[in-house]
N, C-alpha and C. Protein backbone atom coordinates (compact mmCIF):
# COMPACT_ATOMS: atom_id res chain seq x y z
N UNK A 1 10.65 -8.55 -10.14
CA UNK A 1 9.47 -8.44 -9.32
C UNK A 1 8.24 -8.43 -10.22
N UNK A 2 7.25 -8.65 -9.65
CA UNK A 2 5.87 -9.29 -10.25
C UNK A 2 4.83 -8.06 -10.25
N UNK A 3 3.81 -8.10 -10.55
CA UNK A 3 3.07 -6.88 -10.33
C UNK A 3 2.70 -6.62 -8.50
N UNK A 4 3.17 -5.66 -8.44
CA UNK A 4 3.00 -5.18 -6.95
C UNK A 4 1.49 -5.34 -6.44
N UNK A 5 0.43 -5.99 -7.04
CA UNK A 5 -0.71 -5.95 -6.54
C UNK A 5 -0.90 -7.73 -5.75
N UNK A 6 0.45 -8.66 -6.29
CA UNK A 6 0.58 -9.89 -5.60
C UNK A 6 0.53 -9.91 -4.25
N UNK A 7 1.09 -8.60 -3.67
CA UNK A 7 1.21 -8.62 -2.38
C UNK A 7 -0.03 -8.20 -1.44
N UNK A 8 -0.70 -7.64 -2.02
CA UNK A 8 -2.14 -7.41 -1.91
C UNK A 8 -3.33 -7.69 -0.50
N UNK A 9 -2.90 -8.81 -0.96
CA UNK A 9 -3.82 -9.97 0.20
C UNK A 9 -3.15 -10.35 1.28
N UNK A 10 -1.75 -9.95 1.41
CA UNK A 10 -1.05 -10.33 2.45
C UNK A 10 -1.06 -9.00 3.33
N UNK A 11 -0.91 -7.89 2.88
CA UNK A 11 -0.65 -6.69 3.34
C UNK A 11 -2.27 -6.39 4.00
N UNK A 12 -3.62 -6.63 2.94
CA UNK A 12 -4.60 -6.83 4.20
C UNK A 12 -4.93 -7.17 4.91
N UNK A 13 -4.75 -8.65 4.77
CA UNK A 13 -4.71 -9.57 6.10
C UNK A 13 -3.95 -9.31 7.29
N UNK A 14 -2.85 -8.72 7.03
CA UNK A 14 -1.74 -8.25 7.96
C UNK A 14 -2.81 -6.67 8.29
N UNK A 15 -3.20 -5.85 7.68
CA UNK A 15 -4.00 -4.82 8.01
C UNK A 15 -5.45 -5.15 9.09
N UNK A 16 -5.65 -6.21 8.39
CA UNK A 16 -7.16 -6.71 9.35
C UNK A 16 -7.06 -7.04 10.45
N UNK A 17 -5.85 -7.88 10.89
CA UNK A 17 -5.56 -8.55 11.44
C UNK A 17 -5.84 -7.21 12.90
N UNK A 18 -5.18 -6.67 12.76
CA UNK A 18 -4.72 -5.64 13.37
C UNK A 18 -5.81 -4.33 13.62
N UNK A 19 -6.88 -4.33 12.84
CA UNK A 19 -8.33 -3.44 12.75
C UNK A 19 -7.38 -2.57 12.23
N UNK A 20 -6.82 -2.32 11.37
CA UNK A 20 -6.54 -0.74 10.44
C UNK A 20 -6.60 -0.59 9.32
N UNK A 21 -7.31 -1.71 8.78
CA UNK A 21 -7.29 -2.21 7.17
C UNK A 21 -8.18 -0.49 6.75
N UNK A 22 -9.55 0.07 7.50
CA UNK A 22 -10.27 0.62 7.12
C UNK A 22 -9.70 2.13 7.78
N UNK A 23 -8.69 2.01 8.54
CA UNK A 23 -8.25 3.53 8.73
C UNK A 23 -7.39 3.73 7.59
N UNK A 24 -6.51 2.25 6.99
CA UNK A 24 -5.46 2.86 6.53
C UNK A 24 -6.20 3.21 5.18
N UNK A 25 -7.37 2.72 4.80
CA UNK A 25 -8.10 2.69 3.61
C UNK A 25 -8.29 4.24 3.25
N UNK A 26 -8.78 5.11 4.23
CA UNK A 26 -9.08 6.26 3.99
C UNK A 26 -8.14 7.11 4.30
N UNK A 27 -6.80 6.68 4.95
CA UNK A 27 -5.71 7.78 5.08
C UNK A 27 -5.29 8.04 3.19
N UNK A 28 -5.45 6.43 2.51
CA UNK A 28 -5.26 6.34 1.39
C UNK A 28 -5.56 7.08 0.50
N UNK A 29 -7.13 7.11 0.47
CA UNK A 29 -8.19 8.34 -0.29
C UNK A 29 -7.73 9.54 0.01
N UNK A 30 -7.74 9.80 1.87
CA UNK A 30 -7.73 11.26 1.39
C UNK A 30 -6.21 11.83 1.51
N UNK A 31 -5.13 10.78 2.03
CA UNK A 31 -3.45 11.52 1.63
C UNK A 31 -2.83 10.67 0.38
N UNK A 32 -3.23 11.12 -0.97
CA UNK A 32 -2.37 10.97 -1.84
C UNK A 32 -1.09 11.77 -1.83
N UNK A 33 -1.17 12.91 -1.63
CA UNK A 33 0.28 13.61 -1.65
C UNK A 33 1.00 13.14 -0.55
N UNK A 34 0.63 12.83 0.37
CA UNK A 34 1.48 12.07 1.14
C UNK A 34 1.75 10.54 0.67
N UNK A 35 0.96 10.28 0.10
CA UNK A 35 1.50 8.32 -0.50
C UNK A 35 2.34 8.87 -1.09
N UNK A 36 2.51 10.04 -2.28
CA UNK A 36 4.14 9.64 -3.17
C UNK A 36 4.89 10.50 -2.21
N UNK A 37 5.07 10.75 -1.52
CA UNK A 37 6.42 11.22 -0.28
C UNK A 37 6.54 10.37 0.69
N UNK A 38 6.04 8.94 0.80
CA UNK A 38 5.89 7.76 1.31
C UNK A 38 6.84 6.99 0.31
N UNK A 39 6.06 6.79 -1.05
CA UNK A 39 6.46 6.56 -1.90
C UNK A 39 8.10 6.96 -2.25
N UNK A 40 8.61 8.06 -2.30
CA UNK A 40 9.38 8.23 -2.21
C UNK A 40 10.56 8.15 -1.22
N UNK A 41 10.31 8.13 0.29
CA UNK A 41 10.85 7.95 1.02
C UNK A 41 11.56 6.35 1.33
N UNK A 42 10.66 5.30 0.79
CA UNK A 42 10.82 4.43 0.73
C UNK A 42 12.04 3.91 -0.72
N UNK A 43 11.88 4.24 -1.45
CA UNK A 43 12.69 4.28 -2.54
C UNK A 43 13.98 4.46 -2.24
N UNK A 44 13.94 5.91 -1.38
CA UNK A 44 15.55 6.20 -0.98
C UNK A 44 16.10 5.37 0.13
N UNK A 45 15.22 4.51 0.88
CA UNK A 45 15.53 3.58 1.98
C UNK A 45 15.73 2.75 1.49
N UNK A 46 15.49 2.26 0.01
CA UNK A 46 16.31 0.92 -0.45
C UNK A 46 17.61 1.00 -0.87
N UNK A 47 18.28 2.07 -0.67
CA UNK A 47 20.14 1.61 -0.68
C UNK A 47 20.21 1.49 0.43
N UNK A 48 19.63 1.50 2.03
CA UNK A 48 19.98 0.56 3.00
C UNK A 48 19.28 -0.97 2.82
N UNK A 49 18.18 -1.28 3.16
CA UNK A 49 16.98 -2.18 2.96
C UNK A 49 16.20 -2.56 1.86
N UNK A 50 16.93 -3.83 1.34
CA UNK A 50 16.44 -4.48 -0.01
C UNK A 50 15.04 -5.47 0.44
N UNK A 51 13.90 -5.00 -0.49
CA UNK A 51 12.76 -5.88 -0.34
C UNK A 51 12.01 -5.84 -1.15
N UNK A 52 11.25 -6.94 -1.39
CA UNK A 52 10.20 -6.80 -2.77
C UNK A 52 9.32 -6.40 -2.51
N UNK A 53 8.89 -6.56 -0.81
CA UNK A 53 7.44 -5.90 -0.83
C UNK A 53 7.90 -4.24 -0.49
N UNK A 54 9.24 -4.05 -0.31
CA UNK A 54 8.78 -2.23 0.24
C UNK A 54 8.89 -1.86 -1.09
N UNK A 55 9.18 -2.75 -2.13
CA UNK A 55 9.59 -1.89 -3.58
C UNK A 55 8.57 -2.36 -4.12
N UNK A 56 7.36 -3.20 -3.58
CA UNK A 56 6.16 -3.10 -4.42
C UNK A 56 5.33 -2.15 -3.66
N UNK A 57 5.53 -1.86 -2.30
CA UNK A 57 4.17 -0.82 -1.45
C UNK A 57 4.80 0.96 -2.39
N UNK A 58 5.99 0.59 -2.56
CA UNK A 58 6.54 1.75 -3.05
C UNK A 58 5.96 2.29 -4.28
N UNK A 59 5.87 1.04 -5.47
CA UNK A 59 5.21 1.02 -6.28
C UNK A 59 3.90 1.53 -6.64
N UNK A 60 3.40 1.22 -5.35
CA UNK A 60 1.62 1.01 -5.30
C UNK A 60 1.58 2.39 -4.83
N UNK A 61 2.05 3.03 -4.11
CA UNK A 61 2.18 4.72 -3.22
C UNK A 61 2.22 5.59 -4.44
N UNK A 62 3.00 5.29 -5.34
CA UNK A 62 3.72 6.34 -6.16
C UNK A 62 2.37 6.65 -7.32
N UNK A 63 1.88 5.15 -7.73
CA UNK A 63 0.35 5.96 -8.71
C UNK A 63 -0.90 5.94 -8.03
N UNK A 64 -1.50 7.17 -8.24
CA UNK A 64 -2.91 7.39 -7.45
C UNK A 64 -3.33 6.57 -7.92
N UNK A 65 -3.96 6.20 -9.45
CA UNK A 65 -4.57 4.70 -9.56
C UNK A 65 -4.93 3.45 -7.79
N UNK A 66 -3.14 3.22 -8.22
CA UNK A 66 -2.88 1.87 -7.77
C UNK A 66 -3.21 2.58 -6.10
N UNK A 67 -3.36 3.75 -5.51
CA UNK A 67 -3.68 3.87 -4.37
C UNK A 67 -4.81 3.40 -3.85
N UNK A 68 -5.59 3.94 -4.79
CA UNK A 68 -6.99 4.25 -4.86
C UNK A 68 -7.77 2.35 -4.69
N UNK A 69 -6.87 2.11 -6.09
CA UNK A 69 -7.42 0.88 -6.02
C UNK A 69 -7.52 -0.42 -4.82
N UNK A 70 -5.90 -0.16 -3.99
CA UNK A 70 -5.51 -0.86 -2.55
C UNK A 70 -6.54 -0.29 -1.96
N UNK A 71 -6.97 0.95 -1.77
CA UNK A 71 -8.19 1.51 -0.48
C UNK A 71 -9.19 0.67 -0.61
N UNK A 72 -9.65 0.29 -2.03
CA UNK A 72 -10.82 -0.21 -2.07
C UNK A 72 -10.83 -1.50 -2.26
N UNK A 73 -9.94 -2.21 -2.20
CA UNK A 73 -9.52 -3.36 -2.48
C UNK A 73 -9.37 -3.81 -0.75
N UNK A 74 -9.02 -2.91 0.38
CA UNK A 74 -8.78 -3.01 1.73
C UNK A 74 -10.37 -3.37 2.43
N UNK A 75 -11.36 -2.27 1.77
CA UNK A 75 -12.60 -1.96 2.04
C UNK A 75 -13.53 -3.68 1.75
N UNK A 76 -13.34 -4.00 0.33
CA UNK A 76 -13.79 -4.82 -0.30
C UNK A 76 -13.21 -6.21 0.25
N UNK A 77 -12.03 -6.21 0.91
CA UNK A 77 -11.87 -7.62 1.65
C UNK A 77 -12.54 -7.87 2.67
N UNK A 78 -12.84 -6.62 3.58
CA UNK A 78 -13.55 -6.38 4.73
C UNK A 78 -14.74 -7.22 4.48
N UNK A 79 -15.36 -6.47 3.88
CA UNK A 79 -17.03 -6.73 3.27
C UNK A 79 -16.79 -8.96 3.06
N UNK A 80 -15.86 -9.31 2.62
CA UNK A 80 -15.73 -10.73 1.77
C UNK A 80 -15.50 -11.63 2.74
């Protein structure tokens, strides 16, 4: 798998699409402790369900960085 930020643009568009790009933006900011128990939950769901994107959103959940950065990266497509 590739850097989990490939999936990026698909996961907002799929967010926009839908108007939650900017709720899910700020559930982002303000539940980090809940992204890595997301993060984690998802991890243990891959010995049922193999996927690159739940093992890259998994990826992206688990470092505040990479949270932080999807929120604003959600925000910043909006705006584009």
């Amino acid at each position: 798998m590739n850097s989990p930020r490939e999936f990026w643009p698909r996961w907002a568009e799929s967010l926009r699409r839908y108007q939650l790009n900017h709720l899910i933006a700020s559930f982002l900011e303000a539940g980090n402790p809940l992204a890595l128990l997301g993060a984690q939950a998802i991890y243990f769901s891959g010995g049922f369900v193999k996927s690159d994107q739940l093992t890259a959103l998994a990826a992206t959940l688990e470092e505040e960085t990479e949270v932080r950065a999807f929120a604003s990266f959600l925000v910043e497509e909006h705006k584009g």
